[in-house]
Protein backbone atom coordinates (compact mmCIF):
# COMPACT_ATOMS: atom_id res chain seq x y z
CA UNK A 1 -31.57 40.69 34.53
CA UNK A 2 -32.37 44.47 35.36
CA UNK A 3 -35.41 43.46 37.23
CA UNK A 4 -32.54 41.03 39.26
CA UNK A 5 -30.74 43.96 39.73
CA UNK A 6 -33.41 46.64 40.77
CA UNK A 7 -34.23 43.89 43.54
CA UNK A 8 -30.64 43.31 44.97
CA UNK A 9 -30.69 47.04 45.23
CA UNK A 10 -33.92 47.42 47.24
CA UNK A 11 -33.60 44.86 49.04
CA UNK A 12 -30.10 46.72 50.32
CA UNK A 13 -31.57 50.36 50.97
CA UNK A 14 -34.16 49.18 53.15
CA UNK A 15 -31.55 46.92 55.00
CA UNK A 16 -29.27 50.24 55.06
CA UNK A 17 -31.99 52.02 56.46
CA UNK A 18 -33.54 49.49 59.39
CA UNK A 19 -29.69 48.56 60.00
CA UNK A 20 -28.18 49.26 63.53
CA UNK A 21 -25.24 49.96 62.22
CA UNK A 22 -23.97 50.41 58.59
CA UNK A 23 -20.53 50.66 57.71
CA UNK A 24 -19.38 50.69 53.85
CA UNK A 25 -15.96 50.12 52.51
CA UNK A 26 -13.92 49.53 49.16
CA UNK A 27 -12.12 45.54 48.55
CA UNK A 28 -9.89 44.20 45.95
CA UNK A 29 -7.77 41.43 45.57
CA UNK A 30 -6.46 38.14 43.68
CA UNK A 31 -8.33 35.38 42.30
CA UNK A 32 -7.45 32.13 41.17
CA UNK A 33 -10.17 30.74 39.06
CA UNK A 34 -11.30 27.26 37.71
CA UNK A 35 -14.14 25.19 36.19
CA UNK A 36 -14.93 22.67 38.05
CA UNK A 37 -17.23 19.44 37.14
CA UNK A 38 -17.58 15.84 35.96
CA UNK A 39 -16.86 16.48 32.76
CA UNK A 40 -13.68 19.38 32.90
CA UNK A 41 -10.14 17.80 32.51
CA UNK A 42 -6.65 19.25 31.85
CA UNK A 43 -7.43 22.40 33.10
CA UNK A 44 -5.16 25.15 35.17
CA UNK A 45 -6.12 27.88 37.45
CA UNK A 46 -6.14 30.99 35.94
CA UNK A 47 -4.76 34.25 37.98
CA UNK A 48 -6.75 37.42 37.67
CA UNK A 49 -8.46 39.90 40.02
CA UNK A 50 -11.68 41.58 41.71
CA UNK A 51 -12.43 44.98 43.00
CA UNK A 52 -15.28 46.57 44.59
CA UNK A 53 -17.65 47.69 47.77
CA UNK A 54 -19.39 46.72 49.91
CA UNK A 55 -21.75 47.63 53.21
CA UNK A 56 -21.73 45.71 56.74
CA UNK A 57 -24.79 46.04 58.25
CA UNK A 58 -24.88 45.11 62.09
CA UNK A 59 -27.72 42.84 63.01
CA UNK A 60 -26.54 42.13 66.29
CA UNK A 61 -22.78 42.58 68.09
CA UNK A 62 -21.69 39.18 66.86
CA UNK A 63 -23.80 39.42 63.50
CA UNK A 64 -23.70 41.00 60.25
CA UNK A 65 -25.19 40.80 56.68
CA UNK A 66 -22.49 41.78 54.37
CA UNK A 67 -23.90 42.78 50.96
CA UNK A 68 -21.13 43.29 47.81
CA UNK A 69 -20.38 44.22 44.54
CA UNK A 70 -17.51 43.30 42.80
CA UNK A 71 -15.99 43.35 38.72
CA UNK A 72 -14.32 39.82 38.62
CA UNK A 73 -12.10 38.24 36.35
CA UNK A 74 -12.25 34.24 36.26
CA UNK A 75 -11.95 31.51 33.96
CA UNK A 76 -9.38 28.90 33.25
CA UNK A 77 -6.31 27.52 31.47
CA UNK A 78 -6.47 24.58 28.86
CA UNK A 79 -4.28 22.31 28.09
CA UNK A 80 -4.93 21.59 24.48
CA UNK A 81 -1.63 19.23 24.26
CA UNK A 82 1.00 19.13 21.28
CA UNK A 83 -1.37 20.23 18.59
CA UNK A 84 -3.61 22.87 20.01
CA UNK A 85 -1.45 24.29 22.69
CA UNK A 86 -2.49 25.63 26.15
CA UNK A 87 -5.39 28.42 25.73
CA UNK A 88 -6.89 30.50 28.13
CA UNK A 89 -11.28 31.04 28.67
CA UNK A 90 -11.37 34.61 30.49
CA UNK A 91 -14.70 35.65 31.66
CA UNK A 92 -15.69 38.89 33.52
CA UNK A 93 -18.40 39.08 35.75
CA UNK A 94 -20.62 41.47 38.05
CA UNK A 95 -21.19 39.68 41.21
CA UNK A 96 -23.35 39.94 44.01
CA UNK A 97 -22.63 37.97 47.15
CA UNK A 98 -24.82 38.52 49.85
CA UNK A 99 -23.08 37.06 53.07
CA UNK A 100 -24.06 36.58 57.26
CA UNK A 101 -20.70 37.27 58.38
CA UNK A 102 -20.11 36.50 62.35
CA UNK A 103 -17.64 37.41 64.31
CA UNK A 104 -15.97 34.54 66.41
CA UNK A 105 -13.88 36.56 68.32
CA UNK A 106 -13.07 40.71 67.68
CA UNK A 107 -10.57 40.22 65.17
CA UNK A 108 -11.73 37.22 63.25
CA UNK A 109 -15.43 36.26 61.32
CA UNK A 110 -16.50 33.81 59.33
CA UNK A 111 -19.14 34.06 56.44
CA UNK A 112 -21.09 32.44 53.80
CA UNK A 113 -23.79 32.87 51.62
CA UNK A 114 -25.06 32.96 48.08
CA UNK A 115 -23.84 34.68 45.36
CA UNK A 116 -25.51 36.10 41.94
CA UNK A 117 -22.97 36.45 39.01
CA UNK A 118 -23.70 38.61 35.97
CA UNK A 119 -21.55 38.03 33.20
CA UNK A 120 -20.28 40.65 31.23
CA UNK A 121 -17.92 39.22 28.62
CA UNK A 122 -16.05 36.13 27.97
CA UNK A 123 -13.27 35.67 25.20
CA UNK A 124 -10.96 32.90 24.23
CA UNK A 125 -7.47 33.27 23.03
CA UNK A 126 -9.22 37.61 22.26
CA UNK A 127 -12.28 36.09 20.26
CA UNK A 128 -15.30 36.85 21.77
CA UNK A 129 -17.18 34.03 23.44
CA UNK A 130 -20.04 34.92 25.38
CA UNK A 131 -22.99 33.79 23.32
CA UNK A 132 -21.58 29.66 24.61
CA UNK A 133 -22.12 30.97 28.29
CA UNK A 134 -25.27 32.11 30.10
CA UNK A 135 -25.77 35.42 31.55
CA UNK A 136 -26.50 34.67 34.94
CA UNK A 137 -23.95 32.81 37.20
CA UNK A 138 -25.21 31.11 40.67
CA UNK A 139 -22.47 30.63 43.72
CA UNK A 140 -21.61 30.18 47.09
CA UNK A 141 -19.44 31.38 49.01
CA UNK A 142 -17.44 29.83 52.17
CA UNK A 143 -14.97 32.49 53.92
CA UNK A 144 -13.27 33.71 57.67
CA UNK A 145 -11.65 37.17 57.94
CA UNK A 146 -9.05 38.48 59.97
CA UNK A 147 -9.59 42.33 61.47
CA UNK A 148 -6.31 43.87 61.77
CA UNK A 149 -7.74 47.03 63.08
CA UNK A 150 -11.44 48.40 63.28
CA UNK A 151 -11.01 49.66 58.98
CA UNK A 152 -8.71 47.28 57.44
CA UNK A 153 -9.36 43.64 57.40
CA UNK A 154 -7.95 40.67 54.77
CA UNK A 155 -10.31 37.81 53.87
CA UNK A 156 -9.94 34.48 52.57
CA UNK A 157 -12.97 33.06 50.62
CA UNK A 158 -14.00 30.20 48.22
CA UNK A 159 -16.75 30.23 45.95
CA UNK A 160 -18.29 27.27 44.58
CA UNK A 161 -20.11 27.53 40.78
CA UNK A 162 -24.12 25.84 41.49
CA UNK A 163 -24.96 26.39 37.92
CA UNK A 164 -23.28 25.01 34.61
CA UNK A 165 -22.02 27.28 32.92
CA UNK A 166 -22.52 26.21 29.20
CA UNK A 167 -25.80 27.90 27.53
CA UNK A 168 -26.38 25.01 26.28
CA UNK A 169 -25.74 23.06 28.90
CA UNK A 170 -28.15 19.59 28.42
CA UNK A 171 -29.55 19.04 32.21
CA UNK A 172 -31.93 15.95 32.16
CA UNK A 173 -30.47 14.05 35.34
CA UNK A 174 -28.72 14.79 38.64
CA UNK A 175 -25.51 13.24 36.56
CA UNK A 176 -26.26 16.30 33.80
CA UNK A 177 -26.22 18.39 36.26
CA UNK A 178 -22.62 17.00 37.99
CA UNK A 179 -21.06 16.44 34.87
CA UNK A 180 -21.55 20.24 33.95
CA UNK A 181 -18.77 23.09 34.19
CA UNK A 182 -19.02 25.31 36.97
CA UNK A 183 -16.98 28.29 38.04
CA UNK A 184 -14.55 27.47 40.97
CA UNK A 185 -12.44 30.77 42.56
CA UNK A 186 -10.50 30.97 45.37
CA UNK A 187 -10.14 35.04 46.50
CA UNK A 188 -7.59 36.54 48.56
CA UNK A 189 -9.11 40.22 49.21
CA UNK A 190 -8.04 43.48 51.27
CA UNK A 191 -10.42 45.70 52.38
CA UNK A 192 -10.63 49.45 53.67
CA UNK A 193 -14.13 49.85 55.81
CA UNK A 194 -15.14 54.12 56.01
């Protein structure tokens, strides 16, 4: 994982310092997190948050490679029925998307790209639950952005889960694979650009 890490980081000062143009700025904002999969039912979305920076590095006028890191809080809602009750799964990750972000027009760019998801703790109902999830998250992310001035900017982006989620997770088959719990999150963000 720190050897992950080490090589998101690199990879991002020698963007930073071949860039055109680097801007960096600060982002927050709402989430509202699921699992998705085959093999999920009765679940809810589950409110919670993210916050962190970012840099925009200009490839060309239209293009950028948008680099992040954000403290996100996801999970879901079950609905355990009449004898178990609803109970929430609240996981807390360190994720880093890494996005081509193009501007259609001045005030409005789309993005996408992958994302790499780090989880840092995962409880249900306050008992800890991390040791039934693995470490490392994989995602995508689909998103458009609307510039209200040259600084501050809102941004609309869903990110789609591409690995189970389940340590233990028993992938022999494309159907496995389907039928597997993945994180689904829908963010609403604001962001300041320096």
């Amino acid at each position: 994982m720190k050897k992950i890490i080490l090589a998101a980081i690199a990879v991002m000062t020698f963007s930073f310092a071949n860039a055109q143009q680097t801007r960096f700025g600060v982002k927050g904002g709402l989430n509202l997190s699921n699992w998705a999969g085959g093999d999920v039912s009765d679940t809810k979305a589950l409110v919670g948050f993210h916050v962190g920076g970012f840099a925009e590095i200009k490839i060309i006028e239209k293009l950028a490679i948008q680099p992040e890191l954000l403290f996100s809080t996801q999970g879901t809602k079950f609905d355990g029925g009449a004898f178990l009750g609803d109970f929430d799964v609240k996981t807390n990750y360190l994720n880093i998307p890494v996005l081509a972000k193009y501007y259609i027009v001045e005030k409005f760019s789309v993005e996408a790209g992958p994302q790499l998801g780090i989880l840092l703790s995962a409880k249900s109902n306050g008992e800890d639950v991390k040791d039934g999830f693995k470490t490392v998250d994989f995602g995508f992310n689909l998103g458009a952005g609307y510039h209200f001035t040259d600084n501050v900017s809102v941004n609309l982006r869903y990110t789609i889960g591409l690995s189970p989620l389940a340590d233990n997770a028993d992938i022999e088959n494309e159907g496995d694979y389907y039928d597997s719990a993945k994180n689904s999150v829908l963010a609403l963000s604001f962001a300041y650009k320096f």
